[in-house]
C-alpha atoms as a PDB file:
ATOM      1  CA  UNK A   1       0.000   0.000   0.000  1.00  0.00           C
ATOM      2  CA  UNK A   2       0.957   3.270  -0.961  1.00  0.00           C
ATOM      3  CA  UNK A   3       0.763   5.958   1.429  1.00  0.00           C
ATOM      4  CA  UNK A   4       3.607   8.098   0.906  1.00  0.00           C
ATOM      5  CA  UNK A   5       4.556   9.159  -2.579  1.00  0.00           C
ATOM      6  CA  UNK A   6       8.064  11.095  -4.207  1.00  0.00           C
ATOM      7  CA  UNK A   7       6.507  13.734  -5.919  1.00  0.00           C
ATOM      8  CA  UNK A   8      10.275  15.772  -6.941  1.00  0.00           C
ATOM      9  CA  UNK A   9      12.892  18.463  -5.706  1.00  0.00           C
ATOM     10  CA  UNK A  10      11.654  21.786  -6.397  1.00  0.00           C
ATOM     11  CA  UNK A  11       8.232  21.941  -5.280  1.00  0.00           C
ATOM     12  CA  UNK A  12       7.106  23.870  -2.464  1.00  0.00           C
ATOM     13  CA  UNK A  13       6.928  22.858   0.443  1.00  0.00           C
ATOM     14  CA  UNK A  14       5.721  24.325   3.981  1.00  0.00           C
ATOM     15  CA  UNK A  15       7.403  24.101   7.316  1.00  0.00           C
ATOM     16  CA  UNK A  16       7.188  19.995   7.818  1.00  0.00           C
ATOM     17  CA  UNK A  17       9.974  17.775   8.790  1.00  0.00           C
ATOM     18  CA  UNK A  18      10.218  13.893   8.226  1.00  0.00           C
ATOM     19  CA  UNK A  19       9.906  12.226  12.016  1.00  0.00           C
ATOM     20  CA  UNK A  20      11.639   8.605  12.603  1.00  0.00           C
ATOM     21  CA  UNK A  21      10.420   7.393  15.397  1.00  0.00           C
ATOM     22  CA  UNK A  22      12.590   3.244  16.105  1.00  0.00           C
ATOM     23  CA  UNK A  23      11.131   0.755  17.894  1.00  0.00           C
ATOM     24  CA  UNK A  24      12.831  -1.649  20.552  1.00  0.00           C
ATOM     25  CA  UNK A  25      12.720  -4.161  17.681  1.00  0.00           C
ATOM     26  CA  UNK A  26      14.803  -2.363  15.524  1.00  0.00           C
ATOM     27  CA  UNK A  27      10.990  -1.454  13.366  1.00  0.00           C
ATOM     28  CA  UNK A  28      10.526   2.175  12.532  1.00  0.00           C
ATOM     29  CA  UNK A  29       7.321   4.219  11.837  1.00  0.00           C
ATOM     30  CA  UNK A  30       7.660   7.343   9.618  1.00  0.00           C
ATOM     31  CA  UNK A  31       5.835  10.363  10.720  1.00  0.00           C
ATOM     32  CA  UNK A  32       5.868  14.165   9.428  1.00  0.00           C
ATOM     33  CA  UNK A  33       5.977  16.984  12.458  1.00  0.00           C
ATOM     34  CA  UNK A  34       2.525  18.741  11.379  1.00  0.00           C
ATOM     35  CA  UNK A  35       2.850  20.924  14.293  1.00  0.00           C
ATOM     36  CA  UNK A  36       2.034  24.228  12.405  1.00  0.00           C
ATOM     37  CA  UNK A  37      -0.453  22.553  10.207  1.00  0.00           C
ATOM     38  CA  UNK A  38      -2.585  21.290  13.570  1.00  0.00           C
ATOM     39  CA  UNK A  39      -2.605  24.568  14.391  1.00  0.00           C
ATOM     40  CA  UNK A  40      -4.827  26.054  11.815  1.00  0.00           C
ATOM     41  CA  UNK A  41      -7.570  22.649  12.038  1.00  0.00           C
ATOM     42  CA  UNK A  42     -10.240  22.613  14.329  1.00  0.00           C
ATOM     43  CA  UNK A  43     -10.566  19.877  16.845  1.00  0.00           C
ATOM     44  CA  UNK A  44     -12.980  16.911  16.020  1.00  0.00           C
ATOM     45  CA  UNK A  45     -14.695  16.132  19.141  1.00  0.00           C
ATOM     46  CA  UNK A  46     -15.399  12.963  19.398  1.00  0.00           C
ATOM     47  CA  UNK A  47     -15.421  10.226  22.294  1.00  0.00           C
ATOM     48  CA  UNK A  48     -12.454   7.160  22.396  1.00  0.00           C
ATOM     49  CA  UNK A  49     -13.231   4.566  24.510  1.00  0.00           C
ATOM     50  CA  UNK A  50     -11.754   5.450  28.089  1.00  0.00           C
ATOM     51  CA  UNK A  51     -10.081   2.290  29.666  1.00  0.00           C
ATOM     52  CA  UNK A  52     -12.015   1.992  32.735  1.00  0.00           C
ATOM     53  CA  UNK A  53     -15.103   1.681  30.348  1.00  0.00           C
ATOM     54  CA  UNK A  54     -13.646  -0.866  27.978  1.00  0.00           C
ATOM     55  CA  UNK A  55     -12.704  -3.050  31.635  1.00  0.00           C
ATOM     56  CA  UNK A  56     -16.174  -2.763  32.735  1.00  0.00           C
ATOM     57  CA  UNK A  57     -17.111  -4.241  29.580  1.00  0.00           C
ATOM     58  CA  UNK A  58     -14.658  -7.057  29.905  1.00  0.00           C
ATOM     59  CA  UNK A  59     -15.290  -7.702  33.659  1.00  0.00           C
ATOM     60  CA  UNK A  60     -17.758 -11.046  33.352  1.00  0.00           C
ATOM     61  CA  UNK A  61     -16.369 -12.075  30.005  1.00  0.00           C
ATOM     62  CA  UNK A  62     -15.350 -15.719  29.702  1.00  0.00           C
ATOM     63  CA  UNK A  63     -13.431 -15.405  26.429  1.00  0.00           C
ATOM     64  CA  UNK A  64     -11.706 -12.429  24.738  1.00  0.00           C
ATOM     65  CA  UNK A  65     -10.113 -11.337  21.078  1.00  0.00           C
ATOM     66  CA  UNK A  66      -8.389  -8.444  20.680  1.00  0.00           C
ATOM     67  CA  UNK A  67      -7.141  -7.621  16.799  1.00  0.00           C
ATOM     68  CA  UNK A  68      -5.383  -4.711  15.790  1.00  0.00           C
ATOM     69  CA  UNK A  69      -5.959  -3.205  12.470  1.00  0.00           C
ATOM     70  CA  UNK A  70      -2.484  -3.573  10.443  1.00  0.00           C
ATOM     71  CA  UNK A  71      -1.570   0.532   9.673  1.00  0.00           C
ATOM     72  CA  UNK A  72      -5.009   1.226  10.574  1.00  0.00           C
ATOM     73  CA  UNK A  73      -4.439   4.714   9.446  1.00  0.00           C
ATOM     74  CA  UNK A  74      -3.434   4.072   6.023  1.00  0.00           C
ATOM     75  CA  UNK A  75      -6.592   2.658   5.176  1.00  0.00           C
ATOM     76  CA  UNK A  76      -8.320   6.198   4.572  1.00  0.00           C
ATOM     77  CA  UNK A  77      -7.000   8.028   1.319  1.00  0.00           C
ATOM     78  CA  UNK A  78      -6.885  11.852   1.489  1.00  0.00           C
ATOM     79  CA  UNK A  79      -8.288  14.016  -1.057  1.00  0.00           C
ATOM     80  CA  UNK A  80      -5.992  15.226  -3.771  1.00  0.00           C
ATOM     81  CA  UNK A  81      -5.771  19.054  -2.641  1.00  0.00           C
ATOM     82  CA  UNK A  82      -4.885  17.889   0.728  1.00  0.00           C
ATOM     83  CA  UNK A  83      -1.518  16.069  -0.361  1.00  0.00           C
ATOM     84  CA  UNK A  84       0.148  18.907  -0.610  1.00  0.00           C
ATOM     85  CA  UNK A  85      -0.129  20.243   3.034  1.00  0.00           C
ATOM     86  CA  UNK A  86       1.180  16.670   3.927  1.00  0.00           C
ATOM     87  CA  UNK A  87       4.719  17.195   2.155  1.00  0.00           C
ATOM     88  CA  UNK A  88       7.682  16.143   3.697  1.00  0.00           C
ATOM     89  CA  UNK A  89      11.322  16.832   2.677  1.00  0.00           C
ATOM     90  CA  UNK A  90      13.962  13.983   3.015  1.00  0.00           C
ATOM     91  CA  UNK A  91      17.579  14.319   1.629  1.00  0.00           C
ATOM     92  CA  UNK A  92      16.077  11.999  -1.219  1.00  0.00           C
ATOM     93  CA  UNK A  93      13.246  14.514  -2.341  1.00  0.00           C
ATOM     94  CA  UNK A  94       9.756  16.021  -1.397  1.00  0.00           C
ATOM     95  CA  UNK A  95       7.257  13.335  -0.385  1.00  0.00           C
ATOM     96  CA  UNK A  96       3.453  13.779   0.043  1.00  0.00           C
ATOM     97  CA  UNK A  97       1.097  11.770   2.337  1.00  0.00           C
ATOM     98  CA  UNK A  98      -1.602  10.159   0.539  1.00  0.00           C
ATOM     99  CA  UNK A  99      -3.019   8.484   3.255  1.00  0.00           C
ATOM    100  CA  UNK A 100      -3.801   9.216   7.009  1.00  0.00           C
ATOM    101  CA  UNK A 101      -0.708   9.478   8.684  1.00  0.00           C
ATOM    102  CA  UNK A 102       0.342  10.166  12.630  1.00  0.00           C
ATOM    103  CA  UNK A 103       0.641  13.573  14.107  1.00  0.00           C
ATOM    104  CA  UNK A 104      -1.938  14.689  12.032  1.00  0.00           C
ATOM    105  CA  UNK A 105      -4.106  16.183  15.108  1.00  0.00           C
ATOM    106  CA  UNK A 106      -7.829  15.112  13.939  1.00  0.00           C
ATOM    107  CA  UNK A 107      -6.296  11.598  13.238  1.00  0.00           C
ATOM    108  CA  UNK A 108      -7.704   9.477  15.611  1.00  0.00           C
ATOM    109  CA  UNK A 109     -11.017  11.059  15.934  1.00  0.00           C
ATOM    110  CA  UNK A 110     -11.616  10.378  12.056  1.00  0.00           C
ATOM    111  CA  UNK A 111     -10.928   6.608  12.724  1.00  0.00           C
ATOM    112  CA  UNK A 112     -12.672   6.141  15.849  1.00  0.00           C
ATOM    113  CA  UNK A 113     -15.806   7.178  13.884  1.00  0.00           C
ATOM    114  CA  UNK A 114     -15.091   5.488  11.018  1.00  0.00           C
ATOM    115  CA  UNK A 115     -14.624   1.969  13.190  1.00  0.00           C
ATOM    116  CA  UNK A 116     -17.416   2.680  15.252  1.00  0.00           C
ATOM    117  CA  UNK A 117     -19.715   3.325  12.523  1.00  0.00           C
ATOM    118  CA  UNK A 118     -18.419  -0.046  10.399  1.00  0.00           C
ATOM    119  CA  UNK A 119     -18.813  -1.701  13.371  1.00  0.00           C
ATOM    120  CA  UNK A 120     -22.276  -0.133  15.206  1.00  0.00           C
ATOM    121  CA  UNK A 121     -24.239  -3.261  15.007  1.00  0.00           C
ATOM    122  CA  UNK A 122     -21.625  -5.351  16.939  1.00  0.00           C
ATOM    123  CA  UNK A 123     -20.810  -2.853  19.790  1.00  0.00           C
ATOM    124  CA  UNK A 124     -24.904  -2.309  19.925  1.00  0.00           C
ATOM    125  CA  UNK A 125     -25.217  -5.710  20.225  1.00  0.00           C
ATOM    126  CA  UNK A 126     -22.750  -5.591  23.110  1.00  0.00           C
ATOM    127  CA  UNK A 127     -19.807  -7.979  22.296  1.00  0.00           C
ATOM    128  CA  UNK A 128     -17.499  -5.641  21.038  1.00  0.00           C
ATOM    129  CA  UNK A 129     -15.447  -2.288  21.909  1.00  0.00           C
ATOM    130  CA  UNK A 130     -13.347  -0.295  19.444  1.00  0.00           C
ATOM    131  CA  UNK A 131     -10.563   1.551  20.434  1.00  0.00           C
ATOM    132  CA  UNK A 132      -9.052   3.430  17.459  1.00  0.00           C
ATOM    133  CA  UNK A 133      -7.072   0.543  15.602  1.00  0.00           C
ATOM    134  CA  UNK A 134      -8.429  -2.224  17.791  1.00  0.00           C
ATOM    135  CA  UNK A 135     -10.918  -3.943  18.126  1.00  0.00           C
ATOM    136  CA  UNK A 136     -12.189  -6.666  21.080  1.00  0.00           C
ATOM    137  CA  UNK A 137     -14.584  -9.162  20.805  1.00  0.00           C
ATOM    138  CA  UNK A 138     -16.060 -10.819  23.763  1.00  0.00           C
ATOM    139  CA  UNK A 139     -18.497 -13.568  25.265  1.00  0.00           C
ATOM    140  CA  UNK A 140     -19.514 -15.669  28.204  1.00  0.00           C
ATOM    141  CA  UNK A 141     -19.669 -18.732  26.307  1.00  0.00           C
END
């Protein structure tokens, strides 16, 4: 999956830096510092599952699965005018985001939506919580 592109050397490109944040495992996960872009975007409100909720959920359960979305993020594609606020600079070239990516403040809000509304029938039903990326199943029998 695609979700950073090389798009050249001389375009322009606003004040974002390339982030590498390494692992323990020697795995790395590439992230642009959208500081001044999160700035200027208003905050999505909307409500991630607190712990102590997800717990209570889990207290009487017999059996549990917990599955994490692989690059959750990446799944949602940006639109085309908003690549270019998404530009990073490496010493290779100017890259552009076309997918979700970390640090981008509204991030996590957009995918807790998007879960919860893929998923509304199960957590209705009452036998599963999403958390962002992850999901967890669970039954008494």
């Amino acid at each position: 999956m695609d979700f950073i592109r090389k798009i050249g050397h001389n375009e322009i490109v606003e004040i974002t830096t390339p982030v590498l944040i390494t692992w323990n495992d020697g795995k790395y996960r590439l992230c642009g510092n959208f500081r001044a872009l999160n700035n200027y975007k208003k905050a999505e409100i909307y409500p991630i599952p607190r712990i102590t909720h997800v717990l209570d959920k889990l207290e009487k359960t017999k059996y549990i699965t917990k599955m994490d979305c692989m690059k959750g993020f990446h799944q949602n594609e940006f639109e085309p005018n908003s690549m270019e606020l998404l530009r990073i600079t490496f010493h290779m070239g100017i890259y552009e985001y076309t997918r979700m990516s970390f640090g981008i403040k509204n991030a996590p809000a957009h995918f807790e939506r998007m879960m919860d509304t893929i998923f509304q029938d199960e957590i209705l039903e009452g036998w599963m919580v999403v958390c962002i990326d992850d999901t967890i199943t669970y039954s008494e029998t």
